[in-house]
PDB file of N, CA and C in Angstrom:
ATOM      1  N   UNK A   1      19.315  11.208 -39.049  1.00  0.00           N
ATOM      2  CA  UNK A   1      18.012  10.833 -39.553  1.00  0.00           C
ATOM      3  C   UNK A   1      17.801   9.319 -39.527  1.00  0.00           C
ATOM      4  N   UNK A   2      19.105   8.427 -39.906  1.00  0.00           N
ATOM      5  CA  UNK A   2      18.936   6.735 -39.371  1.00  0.00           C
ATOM      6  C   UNK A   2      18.248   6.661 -38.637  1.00  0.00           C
ATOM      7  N   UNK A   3      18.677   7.317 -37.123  1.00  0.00           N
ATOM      8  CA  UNK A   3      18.569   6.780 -35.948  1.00  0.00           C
ATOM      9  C   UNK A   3      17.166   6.656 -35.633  1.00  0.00           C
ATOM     10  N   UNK A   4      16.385   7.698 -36.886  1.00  0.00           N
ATOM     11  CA  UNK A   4      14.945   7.490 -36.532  1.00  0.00           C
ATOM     12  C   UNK A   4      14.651   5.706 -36.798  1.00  0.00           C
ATOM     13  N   UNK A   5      15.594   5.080 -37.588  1.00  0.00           N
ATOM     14  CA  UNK A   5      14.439   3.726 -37.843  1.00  0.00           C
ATOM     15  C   UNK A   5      15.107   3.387 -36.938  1.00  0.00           C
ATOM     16  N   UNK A   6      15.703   3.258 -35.735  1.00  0.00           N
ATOM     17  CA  UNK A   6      15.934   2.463 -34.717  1.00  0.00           C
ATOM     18  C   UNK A   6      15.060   2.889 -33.575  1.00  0.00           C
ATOM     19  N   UNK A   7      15.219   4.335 -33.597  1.00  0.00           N
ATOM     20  CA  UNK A   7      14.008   4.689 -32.014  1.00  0.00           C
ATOM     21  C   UNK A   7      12.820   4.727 -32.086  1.00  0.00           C
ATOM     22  N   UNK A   8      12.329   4.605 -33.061  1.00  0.00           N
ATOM     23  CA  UNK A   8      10.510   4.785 -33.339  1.00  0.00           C
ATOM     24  C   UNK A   8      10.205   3.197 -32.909  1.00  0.00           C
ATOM     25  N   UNK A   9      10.651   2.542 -34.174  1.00  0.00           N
ATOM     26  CA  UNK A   9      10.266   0.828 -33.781  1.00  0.00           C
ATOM     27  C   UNK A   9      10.760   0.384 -31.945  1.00  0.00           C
ATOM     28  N   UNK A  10      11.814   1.080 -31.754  1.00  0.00           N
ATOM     29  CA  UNK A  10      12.015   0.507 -30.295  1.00  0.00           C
ATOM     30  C   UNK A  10      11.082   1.051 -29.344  1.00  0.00           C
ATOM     31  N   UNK A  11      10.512   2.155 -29.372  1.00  0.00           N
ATOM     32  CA  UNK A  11       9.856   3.106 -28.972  1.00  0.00           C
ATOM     33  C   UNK A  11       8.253   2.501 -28.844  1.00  0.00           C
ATOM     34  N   UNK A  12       7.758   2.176 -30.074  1.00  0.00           N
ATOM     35  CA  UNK A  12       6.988   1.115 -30.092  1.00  0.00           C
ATOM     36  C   UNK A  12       7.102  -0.237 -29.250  1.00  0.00           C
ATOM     37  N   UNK A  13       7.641  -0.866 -29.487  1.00  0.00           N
ATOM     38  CA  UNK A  13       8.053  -1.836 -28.931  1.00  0.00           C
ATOM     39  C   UNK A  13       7.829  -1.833 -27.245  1.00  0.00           C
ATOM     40  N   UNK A  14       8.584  -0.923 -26.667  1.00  0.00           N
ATOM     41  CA  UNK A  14       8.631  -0.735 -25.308  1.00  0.00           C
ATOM     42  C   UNK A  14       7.131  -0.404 -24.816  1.00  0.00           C
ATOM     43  N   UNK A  15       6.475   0.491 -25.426  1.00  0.00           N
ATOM     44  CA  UNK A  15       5.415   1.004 -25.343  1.00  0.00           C
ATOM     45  C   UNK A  15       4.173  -0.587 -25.382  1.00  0.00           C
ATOM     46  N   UNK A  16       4.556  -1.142 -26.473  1.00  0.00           N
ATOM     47  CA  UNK A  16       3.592  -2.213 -26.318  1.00  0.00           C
ATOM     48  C   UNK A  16       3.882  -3.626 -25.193  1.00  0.00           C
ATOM     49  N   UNK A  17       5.039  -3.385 -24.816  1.00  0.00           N
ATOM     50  CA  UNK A  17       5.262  -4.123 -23.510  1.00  0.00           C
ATOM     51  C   UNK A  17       4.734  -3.889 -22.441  1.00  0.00           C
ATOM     52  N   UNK A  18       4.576  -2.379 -21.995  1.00  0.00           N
ATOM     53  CA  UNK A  18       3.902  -1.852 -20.971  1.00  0.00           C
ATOM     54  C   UNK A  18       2.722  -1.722 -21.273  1.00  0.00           C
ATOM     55  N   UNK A  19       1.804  -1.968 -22.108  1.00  0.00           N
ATOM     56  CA  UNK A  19       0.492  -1.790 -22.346  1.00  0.00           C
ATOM     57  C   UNK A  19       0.159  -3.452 -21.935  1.00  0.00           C
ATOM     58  N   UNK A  20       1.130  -4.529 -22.893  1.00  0.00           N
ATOM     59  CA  UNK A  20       1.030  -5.651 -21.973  1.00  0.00           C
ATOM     60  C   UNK A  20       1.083  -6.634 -20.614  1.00  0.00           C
ATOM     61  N   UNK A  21       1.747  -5.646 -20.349  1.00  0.00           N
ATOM     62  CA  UNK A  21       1.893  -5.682 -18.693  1.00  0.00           C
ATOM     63  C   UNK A  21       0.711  -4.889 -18.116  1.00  0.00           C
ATOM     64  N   UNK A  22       0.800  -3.846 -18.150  1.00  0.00           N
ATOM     65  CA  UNK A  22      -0.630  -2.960 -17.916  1.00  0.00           C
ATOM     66  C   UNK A  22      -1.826  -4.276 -17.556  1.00  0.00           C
ATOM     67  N   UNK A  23      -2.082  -4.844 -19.084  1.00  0.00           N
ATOM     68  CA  UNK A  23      -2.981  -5.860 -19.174  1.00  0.00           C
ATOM     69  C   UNK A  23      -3.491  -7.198 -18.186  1.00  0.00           C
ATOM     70  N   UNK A  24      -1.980  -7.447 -18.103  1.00  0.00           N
ATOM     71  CA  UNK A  24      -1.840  -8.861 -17.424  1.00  0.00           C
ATOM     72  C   UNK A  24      -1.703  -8.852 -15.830  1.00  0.00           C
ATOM     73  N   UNK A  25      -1.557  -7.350 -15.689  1.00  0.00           N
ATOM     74  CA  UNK A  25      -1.520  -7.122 -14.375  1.00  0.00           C
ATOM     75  C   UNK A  25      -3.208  -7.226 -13.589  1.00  0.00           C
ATOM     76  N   UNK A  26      -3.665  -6.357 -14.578  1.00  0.00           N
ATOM     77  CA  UNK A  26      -5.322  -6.469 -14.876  1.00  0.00           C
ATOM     78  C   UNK A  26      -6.057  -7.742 -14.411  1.00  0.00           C
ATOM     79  N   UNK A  27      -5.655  -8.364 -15.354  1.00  0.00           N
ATOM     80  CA  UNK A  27      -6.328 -10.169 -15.622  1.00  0.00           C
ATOM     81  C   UNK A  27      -5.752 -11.201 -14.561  1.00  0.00           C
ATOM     82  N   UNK A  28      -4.478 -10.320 -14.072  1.00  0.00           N
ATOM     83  CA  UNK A  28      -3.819 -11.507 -12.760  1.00  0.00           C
ATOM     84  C   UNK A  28      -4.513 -10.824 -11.216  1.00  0.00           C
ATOM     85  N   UNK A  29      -5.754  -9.842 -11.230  1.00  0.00           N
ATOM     86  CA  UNK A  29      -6.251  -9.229 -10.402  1.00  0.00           C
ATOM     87  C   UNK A  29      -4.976  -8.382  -9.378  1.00  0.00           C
ATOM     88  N   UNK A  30      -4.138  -8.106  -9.755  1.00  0.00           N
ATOM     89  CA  UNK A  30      -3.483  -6.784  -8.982  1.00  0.00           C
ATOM     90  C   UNK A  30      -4.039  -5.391  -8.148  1.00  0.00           C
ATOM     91  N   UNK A  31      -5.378  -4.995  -9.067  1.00  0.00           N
ATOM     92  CA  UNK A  31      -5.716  -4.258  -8.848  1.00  0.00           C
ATOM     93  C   UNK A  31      -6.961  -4.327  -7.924  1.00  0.00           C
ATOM     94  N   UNK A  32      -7.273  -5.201  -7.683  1.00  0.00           N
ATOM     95  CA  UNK A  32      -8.611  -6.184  -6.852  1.00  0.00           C
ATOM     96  C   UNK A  32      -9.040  -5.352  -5.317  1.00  0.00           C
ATOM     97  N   UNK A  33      -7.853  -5.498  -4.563  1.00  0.00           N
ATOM     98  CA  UNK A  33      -8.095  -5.060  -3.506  1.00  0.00           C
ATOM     99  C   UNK A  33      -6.973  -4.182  -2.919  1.00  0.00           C
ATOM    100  N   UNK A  34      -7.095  -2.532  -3.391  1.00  0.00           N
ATOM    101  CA  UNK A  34      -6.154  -1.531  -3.379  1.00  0.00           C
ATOM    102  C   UNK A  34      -5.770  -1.574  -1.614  1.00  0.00           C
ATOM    103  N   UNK A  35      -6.798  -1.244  -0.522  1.00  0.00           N
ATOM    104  CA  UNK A  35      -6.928  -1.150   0.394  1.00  0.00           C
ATOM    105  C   UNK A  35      -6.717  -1.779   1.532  1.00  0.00           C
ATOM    106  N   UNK A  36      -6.111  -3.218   1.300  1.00  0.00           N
ATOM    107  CA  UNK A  36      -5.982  -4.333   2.148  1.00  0.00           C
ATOM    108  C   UNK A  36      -4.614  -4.494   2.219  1.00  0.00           C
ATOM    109  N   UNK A  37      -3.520  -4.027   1.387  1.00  0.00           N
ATOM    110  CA  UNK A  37      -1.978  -3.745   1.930  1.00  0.00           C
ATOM    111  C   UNK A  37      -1.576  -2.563   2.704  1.00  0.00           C
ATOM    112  N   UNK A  38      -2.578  -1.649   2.540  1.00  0.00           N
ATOM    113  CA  UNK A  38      -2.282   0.043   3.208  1.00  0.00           C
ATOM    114  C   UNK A  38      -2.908  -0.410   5.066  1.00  0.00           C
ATOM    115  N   UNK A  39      -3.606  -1.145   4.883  1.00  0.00           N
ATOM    116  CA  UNK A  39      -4.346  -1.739   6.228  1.00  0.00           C
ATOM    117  C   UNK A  39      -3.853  -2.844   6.781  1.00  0.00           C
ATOM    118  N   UNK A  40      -3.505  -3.900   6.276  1.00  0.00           N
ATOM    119  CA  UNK A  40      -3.133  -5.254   7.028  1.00  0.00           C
ATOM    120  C   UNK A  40      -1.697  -4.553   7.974  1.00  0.00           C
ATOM    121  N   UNK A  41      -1.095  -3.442   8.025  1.00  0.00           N
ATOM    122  CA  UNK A  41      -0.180  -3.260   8.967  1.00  0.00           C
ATOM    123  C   UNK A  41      -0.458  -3.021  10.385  1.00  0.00           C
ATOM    124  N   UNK A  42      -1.184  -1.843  10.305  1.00  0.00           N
ATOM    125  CA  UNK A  42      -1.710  -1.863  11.578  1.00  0.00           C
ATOM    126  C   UNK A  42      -2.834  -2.961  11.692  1.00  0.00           C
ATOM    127  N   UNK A  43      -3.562  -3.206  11.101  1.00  0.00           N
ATOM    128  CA  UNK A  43      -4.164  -4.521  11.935  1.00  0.00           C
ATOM    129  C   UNK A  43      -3.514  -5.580  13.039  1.00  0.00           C
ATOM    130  N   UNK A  44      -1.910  -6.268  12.150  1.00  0.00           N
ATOM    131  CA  UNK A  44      -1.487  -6.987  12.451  1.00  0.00           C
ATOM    132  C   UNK A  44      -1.394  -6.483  14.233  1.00  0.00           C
ATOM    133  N   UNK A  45      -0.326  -5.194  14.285  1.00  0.00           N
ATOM    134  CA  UNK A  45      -0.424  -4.770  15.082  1.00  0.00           C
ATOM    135  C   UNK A  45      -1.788  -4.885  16.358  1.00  0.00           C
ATOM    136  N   UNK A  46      -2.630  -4.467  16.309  1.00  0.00           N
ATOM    137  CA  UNK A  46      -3.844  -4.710  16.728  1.00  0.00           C
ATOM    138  C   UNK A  46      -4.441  -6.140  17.252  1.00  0.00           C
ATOM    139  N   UNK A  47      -4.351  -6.933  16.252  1.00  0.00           N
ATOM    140  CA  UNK A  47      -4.244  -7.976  16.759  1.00  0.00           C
ATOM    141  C   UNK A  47      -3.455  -8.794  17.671  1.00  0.00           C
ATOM    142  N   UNK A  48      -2.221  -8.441  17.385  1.00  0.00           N
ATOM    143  CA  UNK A  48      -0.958  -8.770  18.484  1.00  0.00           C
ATOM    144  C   UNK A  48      -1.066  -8.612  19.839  1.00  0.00           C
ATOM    145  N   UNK A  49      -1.366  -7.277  19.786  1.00  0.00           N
ATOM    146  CA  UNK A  49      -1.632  -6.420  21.043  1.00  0.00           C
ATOM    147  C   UNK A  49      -2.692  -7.420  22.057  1.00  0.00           C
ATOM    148  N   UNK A  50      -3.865  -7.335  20.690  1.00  0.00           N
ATOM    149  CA  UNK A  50      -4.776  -8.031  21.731  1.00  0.00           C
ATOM    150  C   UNK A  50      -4.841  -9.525  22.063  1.00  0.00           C
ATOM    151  N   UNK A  51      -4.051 -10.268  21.690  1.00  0.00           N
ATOM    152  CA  UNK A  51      -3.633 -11.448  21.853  1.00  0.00           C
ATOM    153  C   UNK A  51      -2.630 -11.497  23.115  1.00  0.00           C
ATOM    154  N   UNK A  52      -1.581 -10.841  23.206  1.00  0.00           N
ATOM    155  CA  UNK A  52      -0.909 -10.058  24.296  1.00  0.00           C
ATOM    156  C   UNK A  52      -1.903 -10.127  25.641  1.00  0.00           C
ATOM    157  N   UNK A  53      -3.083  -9.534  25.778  1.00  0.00           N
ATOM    158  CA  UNK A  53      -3.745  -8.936  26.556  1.00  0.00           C
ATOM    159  C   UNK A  53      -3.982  -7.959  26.508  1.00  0.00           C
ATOM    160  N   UNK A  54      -3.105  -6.784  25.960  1.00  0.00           N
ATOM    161  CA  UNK A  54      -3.408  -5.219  26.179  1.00  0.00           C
ATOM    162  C   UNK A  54      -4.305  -5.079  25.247  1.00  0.00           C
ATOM    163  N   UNK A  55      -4.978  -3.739  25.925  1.00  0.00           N
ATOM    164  CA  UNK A  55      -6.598  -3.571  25.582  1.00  0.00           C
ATOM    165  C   UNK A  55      -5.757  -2.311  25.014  1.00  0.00           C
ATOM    166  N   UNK A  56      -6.154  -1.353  24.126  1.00  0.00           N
ATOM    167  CA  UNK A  56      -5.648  -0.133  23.272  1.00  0.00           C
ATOM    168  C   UNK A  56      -5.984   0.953  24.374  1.00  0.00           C
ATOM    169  N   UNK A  57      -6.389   0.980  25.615  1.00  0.00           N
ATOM    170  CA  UNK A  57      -6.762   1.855  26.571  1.00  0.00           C
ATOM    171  C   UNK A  57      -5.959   1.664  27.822  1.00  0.00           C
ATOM    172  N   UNK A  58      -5.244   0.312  27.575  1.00  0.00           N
ATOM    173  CA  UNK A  58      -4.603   0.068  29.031  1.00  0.00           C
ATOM    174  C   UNK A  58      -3.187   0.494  29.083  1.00  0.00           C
ATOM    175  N   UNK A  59      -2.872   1.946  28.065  1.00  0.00           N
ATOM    176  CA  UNK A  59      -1.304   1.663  28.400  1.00  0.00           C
ATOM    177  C   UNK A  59      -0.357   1.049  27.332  1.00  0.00           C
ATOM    178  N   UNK A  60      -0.509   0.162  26.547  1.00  0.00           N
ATOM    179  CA  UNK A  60       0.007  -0.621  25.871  1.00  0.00           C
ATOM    180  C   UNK A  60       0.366  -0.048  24.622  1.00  0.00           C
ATOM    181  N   UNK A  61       0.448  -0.602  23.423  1.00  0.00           N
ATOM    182  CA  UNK A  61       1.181   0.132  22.191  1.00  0.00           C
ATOM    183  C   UNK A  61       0.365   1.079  21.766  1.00  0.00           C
ATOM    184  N   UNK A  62      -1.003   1.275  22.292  1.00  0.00           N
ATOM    185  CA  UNK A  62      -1.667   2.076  21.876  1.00  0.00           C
ATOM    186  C   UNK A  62      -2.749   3.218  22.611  1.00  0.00           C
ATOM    187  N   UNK A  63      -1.965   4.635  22.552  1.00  0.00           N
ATOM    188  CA  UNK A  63      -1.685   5.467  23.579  1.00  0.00           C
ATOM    189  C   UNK A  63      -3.328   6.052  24.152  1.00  0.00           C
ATOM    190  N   UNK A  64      -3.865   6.440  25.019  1.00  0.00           N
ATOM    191  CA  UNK A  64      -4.619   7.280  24.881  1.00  0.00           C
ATOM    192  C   UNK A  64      -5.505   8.076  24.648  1.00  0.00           C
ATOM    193  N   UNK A  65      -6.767   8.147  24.442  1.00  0.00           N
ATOM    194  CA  UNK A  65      -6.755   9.420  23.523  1.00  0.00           C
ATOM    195  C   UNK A  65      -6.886  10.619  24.448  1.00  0.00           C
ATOM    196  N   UNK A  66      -6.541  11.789  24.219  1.00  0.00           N
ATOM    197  CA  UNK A  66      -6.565  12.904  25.068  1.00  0.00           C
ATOM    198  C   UNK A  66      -7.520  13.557  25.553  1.00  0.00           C
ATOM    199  N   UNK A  67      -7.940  14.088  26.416  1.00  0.00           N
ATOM    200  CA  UNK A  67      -8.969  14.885  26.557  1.00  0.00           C
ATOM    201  C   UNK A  67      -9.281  16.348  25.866  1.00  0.00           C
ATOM    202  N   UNK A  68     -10.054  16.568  25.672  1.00  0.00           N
ATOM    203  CA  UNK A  68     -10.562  18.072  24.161  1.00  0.00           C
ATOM    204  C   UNK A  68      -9.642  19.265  25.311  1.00  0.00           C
ATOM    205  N   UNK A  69      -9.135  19.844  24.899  1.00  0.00           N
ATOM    206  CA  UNK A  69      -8.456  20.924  25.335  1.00  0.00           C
ATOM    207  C   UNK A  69      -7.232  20.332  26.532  1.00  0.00           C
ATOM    208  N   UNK A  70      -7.276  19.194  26.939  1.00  0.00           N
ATOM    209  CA  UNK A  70      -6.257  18.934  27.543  1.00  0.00           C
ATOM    210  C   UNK A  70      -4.743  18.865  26.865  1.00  0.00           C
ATOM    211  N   UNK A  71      -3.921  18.456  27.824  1.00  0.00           N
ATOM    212  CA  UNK A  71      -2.531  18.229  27.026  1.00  0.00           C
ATOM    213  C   UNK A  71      -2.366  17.077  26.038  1.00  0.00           C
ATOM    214  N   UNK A  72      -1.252  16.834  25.387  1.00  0.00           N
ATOM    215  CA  UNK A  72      -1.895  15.724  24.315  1.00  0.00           C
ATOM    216  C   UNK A  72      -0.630  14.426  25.440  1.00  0.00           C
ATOM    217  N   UNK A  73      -1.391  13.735  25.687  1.00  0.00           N
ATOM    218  CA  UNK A  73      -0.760  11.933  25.481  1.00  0.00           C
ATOM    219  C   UNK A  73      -0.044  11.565  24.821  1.00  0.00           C
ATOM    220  N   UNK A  74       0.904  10.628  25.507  1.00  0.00           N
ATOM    221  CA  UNK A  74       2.214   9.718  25.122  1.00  0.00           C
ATOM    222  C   UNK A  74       2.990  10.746  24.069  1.00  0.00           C
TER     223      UNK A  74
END
């Protein structure tokens, strides 16, 4: 039954750390622009390519697209 006054207050404790973090993650804009790390990969890619020269149709890192009922490419 002690152990309750040690895990409740710690319990608390932890809990209000992550609500503060929660917060500051907030206010340090983390959450700003969800969509621009899931994307800047292949962009980079893309861009490379076309700096390279290759056009996304010529062959190059980027295959194809197939024709509707044909076989599928690369």
């Amino acid at each position: 039954m002690t152990i309750l006054f040690v895990l409740v207050p710690l319990g608390l404790v932890l809990c209000l750390l992550a609500v503060g973090a929660f917060f500051w993650a907030v206010n340090a804009g983390q959450f700003e622009d969800l969509d621009a790390a899931a994307v800047s990969p292949l962009e980079d890619d893309r861009q490379d390519a076309l700096e390279d020269g290759l056009a996304p149709d010529s062959g190059g890192p980027f295959p194809a697209p197939s024709a509707p009922g044909g076989p599928p490419s690369g």
